[in-house]
PDB file of N, CA and C in Angstrom:
ATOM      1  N   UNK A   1      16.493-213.331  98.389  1.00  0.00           N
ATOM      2  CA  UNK A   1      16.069-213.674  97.050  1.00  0.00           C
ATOM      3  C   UNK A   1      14.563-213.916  96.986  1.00  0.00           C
ATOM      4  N   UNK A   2      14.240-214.360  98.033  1.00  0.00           N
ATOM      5  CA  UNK A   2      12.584-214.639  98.298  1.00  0.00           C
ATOM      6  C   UNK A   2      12.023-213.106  98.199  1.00  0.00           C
ATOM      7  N   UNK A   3      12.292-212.449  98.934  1.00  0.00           N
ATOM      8  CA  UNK A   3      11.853-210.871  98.413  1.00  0.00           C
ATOM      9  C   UNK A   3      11.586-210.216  96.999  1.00  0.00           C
ATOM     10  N   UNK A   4      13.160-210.669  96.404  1.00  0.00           N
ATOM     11  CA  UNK A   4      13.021-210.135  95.085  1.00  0.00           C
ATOM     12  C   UNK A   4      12.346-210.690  93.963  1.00  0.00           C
ATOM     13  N   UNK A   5      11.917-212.259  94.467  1.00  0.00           N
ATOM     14  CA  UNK A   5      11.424-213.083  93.554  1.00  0.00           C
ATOM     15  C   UNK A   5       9.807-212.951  93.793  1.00  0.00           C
ATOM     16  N   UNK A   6       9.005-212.070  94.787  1.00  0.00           N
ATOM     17  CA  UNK A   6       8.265-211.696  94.733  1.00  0.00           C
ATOM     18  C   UNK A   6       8.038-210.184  94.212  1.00  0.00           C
ATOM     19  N   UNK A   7       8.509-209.991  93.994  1.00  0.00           N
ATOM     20  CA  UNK A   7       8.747-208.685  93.288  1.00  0.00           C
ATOM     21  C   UNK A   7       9.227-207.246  93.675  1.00  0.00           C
ATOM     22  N   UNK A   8       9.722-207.371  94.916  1.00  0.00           N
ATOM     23  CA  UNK A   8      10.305-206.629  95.415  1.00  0.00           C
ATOM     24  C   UNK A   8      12.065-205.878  94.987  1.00  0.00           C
ATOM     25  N   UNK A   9      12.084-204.777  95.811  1.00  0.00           N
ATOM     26  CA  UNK A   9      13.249-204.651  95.208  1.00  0.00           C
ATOM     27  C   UNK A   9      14.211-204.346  96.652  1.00  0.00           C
ATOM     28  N   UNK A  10      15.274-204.684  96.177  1.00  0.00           N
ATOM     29  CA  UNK A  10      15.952-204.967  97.382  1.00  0.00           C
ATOM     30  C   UNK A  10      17.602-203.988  97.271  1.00  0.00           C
ATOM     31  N   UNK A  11      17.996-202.691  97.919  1.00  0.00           N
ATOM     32  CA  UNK A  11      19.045-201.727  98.309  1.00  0.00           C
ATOM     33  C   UNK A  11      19.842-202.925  98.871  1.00  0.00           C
ATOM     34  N   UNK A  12      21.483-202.918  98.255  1.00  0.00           N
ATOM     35  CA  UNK A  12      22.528-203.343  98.709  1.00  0.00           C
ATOM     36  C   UNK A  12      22.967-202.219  98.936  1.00  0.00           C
ATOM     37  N   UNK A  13      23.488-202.598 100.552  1.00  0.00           N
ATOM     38  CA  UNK A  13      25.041-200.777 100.917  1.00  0.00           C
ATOM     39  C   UNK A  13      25.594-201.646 101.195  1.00  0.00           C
ATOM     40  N   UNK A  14      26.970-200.188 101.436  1.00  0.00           N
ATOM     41  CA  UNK A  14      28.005-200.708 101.970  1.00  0.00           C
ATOM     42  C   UNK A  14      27.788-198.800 102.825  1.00  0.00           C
ATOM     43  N   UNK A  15      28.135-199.873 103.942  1.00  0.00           N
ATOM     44  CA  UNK A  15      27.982-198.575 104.826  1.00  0.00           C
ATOM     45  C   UNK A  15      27.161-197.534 105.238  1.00  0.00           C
ATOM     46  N   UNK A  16      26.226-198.258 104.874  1.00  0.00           N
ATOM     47  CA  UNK A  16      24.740-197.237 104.790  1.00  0.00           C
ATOM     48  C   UNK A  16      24.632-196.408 103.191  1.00  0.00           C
ATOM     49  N   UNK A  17      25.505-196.564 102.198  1.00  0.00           N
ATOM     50  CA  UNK A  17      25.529-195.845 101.122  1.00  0.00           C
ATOM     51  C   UNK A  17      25.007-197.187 100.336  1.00  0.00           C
ATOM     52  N   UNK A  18      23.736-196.739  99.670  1.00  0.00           N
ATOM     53  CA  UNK A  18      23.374-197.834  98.745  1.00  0.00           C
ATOM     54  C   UNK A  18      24.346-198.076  97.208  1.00  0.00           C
ATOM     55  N   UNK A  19      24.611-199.627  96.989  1.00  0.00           N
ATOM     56  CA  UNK A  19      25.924-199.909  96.136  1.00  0.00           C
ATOM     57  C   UNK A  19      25.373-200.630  94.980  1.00  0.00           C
ATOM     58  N   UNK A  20      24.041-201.364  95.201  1.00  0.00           N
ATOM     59  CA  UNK A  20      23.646-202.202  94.382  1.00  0.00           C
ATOM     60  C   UNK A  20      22.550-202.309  94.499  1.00  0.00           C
ATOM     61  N   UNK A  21      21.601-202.681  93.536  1.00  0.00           N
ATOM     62  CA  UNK A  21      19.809-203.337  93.276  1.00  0.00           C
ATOM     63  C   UNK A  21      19.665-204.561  93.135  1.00  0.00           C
ATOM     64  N   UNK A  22      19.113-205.217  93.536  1.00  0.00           N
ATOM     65  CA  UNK A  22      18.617-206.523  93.032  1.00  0.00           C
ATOM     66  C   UNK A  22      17.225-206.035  92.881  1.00  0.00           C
ATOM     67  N   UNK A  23      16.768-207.030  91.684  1.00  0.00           N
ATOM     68  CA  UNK A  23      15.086-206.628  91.353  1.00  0.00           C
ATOM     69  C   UNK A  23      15.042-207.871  90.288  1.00  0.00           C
ATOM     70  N   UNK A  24      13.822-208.338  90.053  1.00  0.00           N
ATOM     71  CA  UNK A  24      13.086-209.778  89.316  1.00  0.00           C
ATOM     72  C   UNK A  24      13.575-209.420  88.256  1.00  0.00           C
ATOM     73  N   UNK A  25      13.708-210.303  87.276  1.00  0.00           N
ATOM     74  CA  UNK A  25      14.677-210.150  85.924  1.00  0.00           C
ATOM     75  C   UNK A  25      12.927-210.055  85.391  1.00  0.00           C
ATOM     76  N   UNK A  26      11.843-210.349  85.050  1.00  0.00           N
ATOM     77  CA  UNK A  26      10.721-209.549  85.134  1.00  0.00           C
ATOM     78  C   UNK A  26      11.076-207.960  85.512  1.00  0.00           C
ATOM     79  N   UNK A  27      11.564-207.148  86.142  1.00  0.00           N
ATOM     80  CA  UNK A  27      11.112-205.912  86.111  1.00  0.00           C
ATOM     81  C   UNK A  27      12.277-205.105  85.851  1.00  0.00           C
ATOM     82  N   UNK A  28      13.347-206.034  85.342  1.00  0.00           N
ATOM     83  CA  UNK A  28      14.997-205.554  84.798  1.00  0.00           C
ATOM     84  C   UNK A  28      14.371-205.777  83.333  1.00  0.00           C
ATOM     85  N   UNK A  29      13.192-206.839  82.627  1.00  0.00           N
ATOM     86  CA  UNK A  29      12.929-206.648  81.168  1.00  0.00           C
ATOM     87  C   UNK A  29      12.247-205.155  80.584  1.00  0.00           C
ATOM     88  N   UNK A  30      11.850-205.375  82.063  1.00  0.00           N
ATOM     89  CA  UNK A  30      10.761-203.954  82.019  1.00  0.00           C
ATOM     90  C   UNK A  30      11.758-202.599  81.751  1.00  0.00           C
ATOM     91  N   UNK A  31      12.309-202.612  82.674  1.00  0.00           N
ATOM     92  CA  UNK A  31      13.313-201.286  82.476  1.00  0.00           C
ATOM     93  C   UNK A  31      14.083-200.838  81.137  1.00  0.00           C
ATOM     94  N   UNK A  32      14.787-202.603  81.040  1.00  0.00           N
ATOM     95  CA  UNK A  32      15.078-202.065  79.653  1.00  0.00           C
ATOM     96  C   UNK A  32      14.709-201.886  78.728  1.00  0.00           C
ATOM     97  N   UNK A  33      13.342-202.496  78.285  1.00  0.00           N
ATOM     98  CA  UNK A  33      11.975-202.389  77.615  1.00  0.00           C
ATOM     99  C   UNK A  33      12.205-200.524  77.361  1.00  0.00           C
ATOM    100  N   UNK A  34      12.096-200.292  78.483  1.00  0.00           N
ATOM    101  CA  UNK A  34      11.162-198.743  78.661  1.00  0.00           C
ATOM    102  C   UNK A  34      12.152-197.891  78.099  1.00  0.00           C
ATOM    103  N   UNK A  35      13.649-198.307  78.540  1.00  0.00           N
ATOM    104  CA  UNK A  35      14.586-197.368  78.334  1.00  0.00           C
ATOM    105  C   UNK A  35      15.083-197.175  77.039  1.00  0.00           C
ATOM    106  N   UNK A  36      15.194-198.754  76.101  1.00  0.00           N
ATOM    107  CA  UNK A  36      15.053-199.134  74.666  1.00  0.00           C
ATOM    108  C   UNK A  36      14.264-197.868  73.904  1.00  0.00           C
ATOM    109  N   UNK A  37      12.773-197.989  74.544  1.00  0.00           N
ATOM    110  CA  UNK A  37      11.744-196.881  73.525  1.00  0.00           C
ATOM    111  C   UNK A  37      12.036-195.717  73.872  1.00  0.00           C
ATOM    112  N   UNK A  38      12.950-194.762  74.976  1.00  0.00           N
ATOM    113  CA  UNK A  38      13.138-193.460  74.710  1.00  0.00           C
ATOM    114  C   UNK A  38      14.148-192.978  73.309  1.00  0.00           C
ATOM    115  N   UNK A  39      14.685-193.975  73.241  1.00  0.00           N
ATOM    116  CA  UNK A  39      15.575-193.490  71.765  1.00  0.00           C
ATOM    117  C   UNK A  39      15.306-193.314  70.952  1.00  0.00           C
ATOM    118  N   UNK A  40      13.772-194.115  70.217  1.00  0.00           N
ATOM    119  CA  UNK A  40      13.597-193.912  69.290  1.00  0.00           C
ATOM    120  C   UNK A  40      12.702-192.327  69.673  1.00  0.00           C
ATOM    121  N   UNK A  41      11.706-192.146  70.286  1.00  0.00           N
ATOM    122  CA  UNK A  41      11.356-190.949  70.828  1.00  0.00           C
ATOM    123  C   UNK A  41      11.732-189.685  70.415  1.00  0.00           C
ATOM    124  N   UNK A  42      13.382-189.918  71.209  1.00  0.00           N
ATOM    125  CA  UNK A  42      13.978-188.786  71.531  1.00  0.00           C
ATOM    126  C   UNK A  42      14.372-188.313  69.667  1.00  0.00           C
ATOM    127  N   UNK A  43      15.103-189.226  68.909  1.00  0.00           N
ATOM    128  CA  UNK A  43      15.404-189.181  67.647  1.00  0.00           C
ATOM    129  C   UNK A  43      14.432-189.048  66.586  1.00  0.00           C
ATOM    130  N   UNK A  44      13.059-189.317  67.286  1.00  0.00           N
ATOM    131  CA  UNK A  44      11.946-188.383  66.538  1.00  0.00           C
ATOM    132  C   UNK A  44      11.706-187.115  66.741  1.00  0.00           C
ATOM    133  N   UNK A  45      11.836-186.712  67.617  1.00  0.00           N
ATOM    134  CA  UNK A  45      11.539-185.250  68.140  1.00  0.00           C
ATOM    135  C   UNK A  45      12.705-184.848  67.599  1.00  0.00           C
ATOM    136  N   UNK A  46      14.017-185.148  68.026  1.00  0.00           N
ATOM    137  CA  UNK A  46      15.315-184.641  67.021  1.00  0.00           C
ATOM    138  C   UNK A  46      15.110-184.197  65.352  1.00  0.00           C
ATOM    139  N   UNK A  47      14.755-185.260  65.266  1.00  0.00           N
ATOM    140  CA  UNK A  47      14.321-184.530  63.954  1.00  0.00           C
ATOM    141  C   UNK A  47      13.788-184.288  63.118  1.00  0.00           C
ATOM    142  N   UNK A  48      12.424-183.910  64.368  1.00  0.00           N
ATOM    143  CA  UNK A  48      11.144-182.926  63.720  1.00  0.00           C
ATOM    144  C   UNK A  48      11.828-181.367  63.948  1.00  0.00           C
ATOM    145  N   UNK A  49      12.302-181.384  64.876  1.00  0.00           N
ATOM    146  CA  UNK A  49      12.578-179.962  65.040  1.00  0.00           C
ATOM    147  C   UNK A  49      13.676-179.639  64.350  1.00  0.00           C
ATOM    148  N   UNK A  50      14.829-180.453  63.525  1.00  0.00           N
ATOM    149  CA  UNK A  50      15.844-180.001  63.064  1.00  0.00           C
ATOM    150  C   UNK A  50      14.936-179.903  61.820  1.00  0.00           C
ATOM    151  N   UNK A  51      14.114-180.367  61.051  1.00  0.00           N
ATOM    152  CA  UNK A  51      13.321-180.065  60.646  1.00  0.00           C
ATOM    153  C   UNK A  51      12.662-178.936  60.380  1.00  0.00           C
ATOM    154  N   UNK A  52      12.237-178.599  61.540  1.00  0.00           N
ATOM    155  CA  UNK A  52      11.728-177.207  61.623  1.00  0.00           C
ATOM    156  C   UNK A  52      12.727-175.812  61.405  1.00  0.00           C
ATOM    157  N   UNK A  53      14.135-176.499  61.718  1.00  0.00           N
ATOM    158  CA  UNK A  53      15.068-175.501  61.750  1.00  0.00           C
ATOM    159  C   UNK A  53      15.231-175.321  60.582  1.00  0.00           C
ATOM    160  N   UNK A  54      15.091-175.914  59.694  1.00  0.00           N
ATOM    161  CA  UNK A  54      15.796-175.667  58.118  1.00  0.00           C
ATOM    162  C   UNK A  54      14.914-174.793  57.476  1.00  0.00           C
ATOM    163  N   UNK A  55      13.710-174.342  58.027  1.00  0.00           N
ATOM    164  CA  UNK A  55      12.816-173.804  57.356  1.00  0.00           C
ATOM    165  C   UNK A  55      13.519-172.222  56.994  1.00  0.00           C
ATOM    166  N   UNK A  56      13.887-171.593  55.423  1.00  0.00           N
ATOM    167  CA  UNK A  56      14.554-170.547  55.220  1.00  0.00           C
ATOM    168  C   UNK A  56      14.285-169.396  56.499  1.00  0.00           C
ATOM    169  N   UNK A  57      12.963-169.537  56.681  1.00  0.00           N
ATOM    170  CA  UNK A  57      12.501-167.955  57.776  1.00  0.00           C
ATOM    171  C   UNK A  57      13.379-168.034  58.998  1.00  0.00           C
ATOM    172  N   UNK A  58      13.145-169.544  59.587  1.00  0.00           N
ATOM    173  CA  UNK A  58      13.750-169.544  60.809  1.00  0.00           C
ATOM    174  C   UNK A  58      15.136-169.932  60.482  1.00  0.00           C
ATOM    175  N   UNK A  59      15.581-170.222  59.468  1.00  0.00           N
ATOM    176  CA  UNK A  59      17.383-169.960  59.575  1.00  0.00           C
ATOM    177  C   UNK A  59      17.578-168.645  59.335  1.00  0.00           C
ATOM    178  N   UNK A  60      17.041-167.618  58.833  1.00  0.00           N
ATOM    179  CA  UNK A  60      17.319-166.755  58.843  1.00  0.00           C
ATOM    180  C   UNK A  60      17.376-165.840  59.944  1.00  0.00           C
ATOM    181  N   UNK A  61      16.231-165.948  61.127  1.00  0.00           N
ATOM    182  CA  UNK A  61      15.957-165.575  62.317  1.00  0.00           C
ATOM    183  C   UNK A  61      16.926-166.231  62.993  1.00  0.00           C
ATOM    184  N   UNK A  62      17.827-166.837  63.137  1.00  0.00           N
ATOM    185  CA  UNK A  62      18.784-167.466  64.183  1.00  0.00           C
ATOM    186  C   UNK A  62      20.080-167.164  63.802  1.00  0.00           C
ATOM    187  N   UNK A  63      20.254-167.122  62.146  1.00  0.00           N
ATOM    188  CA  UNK A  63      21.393-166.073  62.091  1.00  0.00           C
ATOM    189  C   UNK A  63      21.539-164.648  62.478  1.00  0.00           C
ATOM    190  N   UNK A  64      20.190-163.837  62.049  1.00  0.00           N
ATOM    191  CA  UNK A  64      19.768-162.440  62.737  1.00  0.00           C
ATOM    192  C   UNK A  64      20.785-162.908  64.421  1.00  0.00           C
ATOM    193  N   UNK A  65      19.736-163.292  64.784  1.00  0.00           N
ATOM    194  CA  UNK A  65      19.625-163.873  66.593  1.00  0.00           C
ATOM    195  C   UNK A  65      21.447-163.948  67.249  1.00  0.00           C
ATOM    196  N   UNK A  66      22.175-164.900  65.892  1.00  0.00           N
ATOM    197  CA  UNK A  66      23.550-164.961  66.426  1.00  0.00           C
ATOM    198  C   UNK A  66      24.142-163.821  66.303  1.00  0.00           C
ATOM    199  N   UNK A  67      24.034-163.104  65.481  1.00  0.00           N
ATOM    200  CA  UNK A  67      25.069-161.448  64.936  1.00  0.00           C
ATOM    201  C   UNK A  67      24.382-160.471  65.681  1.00  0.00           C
ATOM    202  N   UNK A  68      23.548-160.311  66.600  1.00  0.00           N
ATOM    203  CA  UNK A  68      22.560-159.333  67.081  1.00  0.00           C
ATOM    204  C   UNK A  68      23.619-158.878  68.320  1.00  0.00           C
ATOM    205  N   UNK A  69      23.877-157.692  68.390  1.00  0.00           N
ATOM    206  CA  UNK A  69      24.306-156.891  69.137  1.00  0.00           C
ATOM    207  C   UNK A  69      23.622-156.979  70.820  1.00  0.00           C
ATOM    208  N   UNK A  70      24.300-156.745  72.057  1.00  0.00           N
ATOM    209  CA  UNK A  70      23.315-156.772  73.544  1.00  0.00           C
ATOM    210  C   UNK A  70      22.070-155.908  73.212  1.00  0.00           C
ATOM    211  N   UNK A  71      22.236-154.892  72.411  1.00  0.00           N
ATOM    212  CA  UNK A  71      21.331-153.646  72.728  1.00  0.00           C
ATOM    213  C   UNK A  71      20.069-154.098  72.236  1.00  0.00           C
ATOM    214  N   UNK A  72      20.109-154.794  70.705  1.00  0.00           N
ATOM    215  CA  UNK A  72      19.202-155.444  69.758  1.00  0.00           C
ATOM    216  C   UNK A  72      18.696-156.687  70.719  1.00  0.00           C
ATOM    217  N   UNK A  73      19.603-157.490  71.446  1.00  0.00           N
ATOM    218  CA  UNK A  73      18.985-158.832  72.070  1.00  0.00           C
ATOM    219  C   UNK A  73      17.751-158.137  72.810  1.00  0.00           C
ATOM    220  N   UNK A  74      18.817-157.128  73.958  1.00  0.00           N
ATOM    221  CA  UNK A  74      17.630-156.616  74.965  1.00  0.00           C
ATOM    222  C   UNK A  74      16.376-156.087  74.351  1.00  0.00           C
ATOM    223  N   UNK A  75      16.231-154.948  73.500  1.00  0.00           N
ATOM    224  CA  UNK A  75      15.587-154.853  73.040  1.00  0.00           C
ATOM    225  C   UNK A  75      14.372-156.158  72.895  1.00  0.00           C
ATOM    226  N   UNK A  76      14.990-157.099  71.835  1.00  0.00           N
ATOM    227  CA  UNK A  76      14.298-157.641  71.792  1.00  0.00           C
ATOM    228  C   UNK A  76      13.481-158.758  72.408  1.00  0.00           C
ATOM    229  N   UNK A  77      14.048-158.840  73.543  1.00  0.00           N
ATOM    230  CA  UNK A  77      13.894-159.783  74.641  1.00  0.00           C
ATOM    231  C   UNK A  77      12.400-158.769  75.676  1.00  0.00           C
ATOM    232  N   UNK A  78      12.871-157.385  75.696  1.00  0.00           N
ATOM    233  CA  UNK A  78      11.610-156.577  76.162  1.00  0.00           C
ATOM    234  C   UNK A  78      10.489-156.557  75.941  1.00  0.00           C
ATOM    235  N   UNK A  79      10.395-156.905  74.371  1.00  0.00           N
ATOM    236  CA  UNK A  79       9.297-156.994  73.511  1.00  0.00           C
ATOM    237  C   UNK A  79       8.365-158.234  73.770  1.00  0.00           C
ATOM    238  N   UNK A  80       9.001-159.017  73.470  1.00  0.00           N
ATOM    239  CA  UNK A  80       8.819-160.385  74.107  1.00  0.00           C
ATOM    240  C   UNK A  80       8.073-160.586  75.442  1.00  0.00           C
ATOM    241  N   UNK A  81       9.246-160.261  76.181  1.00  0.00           N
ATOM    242  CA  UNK A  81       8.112-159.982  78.031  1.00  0.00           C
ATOM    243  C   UNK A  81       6.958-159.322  78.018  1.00  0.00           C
ATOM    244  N   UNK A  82       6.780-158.122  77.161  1.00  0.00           N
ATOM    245  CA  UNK A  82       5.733-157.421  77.297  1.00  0.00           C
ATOM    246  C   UNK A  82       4.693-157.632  76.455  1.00  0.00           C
ATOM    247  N   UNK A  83       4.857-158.374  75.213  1.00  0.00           N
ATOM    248  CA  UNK A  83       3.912-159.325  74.309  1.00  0.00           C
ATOM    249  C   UNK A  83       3.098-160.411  75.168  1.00  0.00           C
ATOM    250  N   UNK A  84       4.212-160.640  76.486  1.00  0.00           N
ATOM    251  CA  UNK A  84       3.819-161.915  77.222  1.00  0.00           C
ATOM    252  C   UNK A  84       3.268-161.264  78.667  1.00  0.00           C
ATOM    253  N   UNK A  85       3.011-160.233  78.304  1.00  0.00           N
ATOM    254  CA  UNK A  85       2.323-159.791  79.885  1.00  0.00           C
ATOM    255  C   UNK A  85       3.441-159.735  81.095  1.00  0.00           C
ATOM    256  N   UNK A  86       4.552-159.521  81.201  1.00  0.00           N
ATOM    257  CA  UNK A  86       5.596-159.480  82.154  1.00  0.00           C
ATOM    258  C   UNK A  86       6.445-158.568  82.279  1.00  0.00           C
TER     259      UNK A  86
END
């Protein structure tokens, strides 16, 4: 506990397979701190880009995209590589 209360973090095994953490309730605020703010993050970016999806052009391009035949994908997937130098 002297370890962890310096701030260390300390591997519990069982059997050489690590089973458990101990770590300073200082750096367990931290974690969940950090892990708290990816949600809101992630649910911004969610939906900027669903956002972006609604835009008529690009729903229209993704319905194209779903009904598109192999020949039309490849095709258009060639174009692409070679727009992109590849």
């Amino acid at each position: 506990m002297e370890r962890v209360a310096q701030d260390e973090v300390v591997v519990v095994t069982i059997r050489n397979a690590p089973r458990a953490v101990l770590l300073s309730s200082e750096r367990y605020e931290a974690l969940v701190a950090a892990e708290a703010a990816v949600l809101p993050t992630l649910t911004r970016e969610f939906d900027e880009l669903f956002a972006r999806m609604q835009d008529p052009a690009v729903r229209a391009g993704t319905r194209r995209g779903f009904q598109a035949d192999g020949v039309t994908m490849g095709k258009a997937a060639h174009a692409v590589a070679h727009r992109r130098g590849k």
